[in-house]
C-alpha atoms as a PDB file:
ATOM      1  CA  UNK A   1      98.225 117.659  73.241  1.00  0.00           C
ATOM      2  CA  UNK A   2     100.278 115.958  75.425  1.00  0.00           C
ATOM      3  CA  UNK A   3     100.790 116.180  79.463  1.00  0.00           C
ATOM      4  CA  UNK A   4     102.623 118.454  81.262  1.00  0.00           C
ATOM      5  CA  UNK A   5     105.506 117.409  83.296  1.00  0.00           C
ATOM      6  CA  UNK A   6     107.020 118.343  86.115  1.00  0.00           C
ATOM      7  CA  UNK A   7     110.419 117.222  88.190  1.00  0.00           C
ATOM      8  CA  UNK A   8     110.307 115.693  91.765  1.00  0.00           C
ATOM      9  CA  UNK A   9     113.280 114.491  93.957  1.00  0.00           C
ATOM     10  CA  UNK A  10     112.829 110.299  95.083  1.00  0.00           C
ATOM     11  CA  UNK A  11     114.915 107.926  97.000  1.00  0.00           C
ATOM     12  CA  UNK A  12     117.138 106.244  95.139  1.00  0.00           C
ATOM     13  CA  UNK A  13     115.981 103.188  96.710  1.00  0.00           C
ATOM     14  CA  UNK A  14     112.456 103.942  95.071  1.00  0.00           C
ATOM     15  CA  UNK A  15     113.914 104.697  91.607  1.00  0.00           C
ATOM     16  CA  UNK A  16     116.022 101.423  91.585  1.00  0.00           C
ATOM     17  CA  UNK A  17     112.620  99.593  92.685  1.00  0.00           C
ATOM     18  CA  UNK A  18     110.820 101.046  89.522  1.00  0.00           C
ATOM     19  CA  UNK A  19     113.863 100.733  87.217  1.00  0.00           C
ATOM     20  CA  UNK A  20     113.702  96.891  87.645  1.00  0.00           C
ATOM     21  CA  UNK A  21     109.687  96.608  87.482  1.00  0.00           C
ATOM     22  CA  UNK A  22     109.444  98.795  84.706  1.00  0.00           C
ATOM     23  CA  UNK A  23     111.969  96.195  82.953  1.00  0.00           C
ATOM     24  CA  UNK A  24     109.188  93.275  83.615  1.00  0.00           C
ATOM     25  CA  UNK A  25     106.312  96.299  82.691  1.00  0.00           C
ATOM     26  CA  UNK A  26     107.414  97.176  79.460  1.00  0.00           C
ATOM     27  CA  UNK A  27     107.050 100.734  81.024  1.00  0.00           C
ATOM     28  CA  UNK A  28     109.956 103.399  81.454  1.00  0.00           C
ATOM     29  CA  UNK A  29     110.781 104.038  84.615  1.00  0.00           C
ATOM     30  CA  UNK A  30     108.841 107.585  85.276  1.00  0.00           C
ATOM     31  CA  UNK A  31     105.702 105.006  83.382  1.00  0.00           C
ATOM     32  CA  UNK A  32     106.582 102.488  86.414  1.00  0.00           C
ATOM     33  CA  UNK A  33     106.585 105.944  89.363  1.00  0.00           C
ATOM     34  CA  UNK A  34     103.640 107.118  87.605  1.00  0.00           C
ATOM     35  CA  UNK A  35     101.742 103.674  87.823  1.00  0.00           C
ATOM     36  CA  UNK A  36     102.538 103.025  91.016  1.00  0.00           C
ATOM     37  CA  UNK A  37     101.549 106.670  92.543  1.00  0.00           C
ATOM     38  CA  UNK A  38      98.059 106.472  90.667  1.00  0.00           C
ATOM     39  CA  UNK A  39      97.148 102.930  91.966  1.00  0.00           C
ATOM     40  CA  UNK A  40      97.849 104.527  95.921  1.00  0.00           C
ATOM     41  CA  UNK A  41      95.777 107.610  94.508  1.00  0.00           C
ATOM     42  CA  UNK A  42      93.438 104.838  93.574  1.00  0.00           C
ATOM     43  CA  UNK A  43      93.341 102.787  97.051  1.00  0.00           C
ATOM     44  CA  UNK A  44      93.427 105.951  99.170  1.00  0.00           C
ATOM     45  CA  UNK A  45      90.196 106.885  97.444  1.00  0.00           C
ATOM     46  CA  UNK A  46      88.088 103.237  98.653  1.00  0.00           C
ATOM     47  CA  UNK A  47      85.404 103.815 100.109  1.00  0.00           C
ATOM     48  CA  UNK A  48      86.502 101.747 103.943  1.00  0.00           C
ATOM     49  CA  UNK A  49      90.136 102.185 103.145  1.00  0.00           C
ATOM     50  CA  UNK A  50      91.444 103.495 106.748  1.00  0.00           C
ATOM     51  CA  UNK A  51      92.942 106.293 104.635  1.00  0.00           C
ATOM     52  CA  UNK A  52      89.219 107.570 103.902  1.00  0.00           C
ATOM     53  CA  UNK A  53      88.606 107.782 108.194  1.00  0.00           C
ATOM     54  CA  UNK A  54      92.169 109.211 108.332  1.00  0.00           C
ATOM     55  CA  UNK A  55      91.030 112.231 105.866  1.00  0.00           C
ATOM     56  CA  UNK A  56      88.080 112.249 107.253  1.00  0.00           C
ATOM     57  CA  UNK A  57      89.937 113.695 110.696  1.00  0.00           C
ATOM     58  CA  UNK A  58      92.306 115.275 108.812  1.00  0.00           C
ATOM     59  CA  UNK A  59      89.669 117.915 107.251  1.00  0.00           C
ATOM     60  CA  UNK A  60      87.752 117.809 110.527  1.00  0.00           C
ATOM     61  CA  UNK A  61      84.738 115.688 109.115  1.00  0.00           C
ATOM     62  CA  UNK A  62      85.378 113.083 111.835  1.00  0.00           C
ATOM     63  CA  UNK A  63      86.313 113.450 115.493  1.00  0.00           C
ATOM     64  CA  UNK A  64      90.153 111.872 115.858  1.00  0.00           C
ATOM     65  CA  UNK A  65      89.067 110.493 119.059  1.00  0.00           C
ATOM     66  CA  UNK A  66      87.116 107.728 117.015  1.00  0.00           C
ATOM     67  CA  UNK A  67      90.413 106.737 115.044  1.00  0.00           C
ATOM     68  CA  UNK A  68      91.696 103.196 115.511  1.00  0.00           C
ATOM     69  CA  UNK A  69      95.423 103.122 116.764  1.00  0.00           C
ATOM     70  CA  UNK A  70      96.075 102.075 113.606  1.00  0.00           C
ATOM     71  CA  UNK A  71      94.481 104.949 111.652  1.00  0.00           C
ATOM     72  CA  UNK A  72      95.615 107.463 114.818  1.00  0.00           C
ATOM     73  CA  UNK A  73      99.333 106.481 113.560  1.00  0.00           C
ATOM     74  CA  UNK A  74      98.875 107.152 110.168  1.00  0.00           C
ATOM     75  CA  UNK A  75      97.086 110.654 111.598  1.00  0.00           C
ATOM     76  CA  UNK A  76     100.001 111.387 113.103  1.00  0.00           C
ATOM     77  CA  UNK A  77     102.490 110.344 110.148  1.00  0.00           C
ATOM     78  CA  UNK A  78     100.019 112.467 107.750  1.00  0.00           C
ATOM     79  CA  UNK A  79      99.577 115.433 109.836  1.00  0.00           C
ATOM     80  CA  UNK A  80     103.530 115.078 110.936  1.00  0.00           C
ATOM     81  CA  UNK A  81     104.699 114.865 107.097  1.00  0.00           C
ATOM     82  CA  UNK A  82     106.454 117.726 105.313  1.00  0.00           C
ATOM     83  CA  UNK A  83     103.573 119.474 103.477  1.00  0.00           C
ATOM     84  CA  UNK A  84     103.953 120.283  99.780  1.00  0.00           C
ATOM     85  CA  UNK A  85     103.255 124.484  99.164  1.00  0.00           C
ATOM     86  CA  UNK A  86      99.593 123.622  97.945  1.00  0.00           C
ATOM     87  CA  UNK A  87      98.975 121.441 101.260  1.00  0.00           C
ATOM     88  CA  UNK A  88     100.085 124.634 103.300  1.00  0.00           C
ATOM     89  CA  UNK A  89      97.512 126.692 101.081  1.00  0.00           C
ATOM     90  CA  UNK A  90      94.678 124.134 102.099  1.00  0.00           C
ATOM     91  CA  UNK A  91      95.616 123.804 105.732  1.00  0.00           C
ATOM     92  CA  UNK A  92      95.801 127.298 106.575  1.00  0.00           C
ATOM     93  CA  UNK A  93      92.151 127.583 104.828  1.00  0.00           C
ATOM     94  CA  UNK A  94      90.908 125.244 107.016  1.00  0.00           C
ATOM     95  CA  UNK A  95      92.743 125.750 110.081  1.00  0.00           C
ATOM     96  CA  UNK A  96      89.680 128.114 111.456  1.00  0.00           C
ATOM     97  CA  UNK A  97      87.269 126.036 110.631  1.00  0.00           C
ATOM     98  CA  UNK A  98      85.443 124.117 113.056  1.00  0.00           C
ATOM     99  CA  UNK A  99      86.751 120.295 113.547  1.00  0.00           C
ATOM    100  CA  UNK A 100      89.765 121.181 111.734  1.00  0.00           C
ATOM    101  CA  UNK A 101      93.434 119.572 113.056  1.00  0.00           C
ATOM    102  CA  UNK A 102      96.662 120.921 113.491  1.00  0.00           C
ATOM    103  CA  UNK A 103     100.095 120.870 115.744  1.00  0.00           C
ATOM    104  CA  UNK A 104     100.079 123.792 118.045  1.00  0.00           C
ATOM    105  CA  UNK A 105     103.337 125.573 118.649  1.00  0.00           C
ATOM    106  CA  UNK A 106     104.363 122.923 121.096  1.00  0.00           C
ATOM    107  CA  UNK A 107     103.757 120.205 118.548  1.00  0.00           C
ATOM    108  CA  UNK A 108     100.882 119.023 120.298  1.00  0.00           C
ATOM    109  CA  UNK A 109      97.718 117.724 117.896  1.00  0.00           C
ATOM    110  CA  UNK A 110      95.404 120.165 118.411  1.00  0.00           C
ATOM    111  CA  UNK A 111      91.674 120.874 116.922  1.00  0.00           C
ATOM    112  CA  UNK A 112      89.544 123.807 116.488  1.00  0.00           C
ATOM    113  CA  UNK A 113      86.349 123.556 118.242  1.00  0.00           C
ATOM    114  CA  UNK A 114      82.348 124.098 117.152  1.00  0.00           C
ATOM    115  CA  UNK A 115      83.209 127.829 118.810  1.00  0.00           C
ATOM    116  CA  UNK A 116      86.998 128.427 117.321  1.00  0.00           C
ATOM    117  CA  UNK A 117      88.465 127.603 120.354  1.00  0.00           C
ATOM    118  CA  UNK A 118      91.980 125.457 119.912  1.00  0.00           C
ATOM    119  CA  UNK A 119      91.391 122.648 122.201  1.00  0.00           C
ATOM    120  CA  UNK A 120      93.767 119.239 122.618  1.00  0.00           C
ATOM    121  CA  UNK A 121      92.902 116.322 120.154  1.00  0.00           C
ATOM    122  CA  UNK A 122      93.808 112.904 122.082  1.00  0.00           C
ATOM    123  CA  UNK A 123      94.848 109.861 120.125  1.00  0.00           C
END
């Protein structure tokens, strides 16, 4: 049985990066993209990786106000980043919940509150 595939759009830039390692790999190039996207998969998933706080306040688990600067940027690039059709699914179920963050019609970075209220996140 073999794997499903489906087609994405990259940089060029990106491609040209994994055409060359995938040379030195012995992998073809969608091998090389496909490497490379699991071992981020990989490090976003360790345990005291600031991704793992950044999550964390992204699915309302953690207050945002106890974000590093560092982790508040990469808040802000992860919650400012064009969202793929199955990230819109999963926002909008959590957007009622309680802790959960969003960008208000204003684009300010806003959270839902223990009682549903919509209430400014600070950063």
């Amino acid at each position: 049985m073999s794997a499903q595939l489906s087609s994405i759009k990259l940089p060029t830039d990106l491609v040209d990066d994994a055409r060359r390692e995938s040379n030195v790999m012995s992998r073809s190039i969608a091998g090389q993209v496909e490497h490379w996207a699991r071992l981020g998969q990989t490090l976003e998933a360790l345990p005291g990786f600031t991704s793992d706080r950044v999550r964390a306040a992204l699915e309302g688990r953690m207050n945002v106000d106890d974000l590093s600067d560092d982790e508040w940027e990469l808040f802000h690039d992860q919650l400012f980043a064009e969202p793929s059709a199955a990230e819109i699914r999963a926002f909008a179920a959590l957007g009622l919940q309680a802790g959960a963050v969003g960008v208000d019609d204003s684009g300010n970075v806003v959270r839902v509150s223990g009682s549903g209220v919509t209430e400014a996140a600070q950063g």
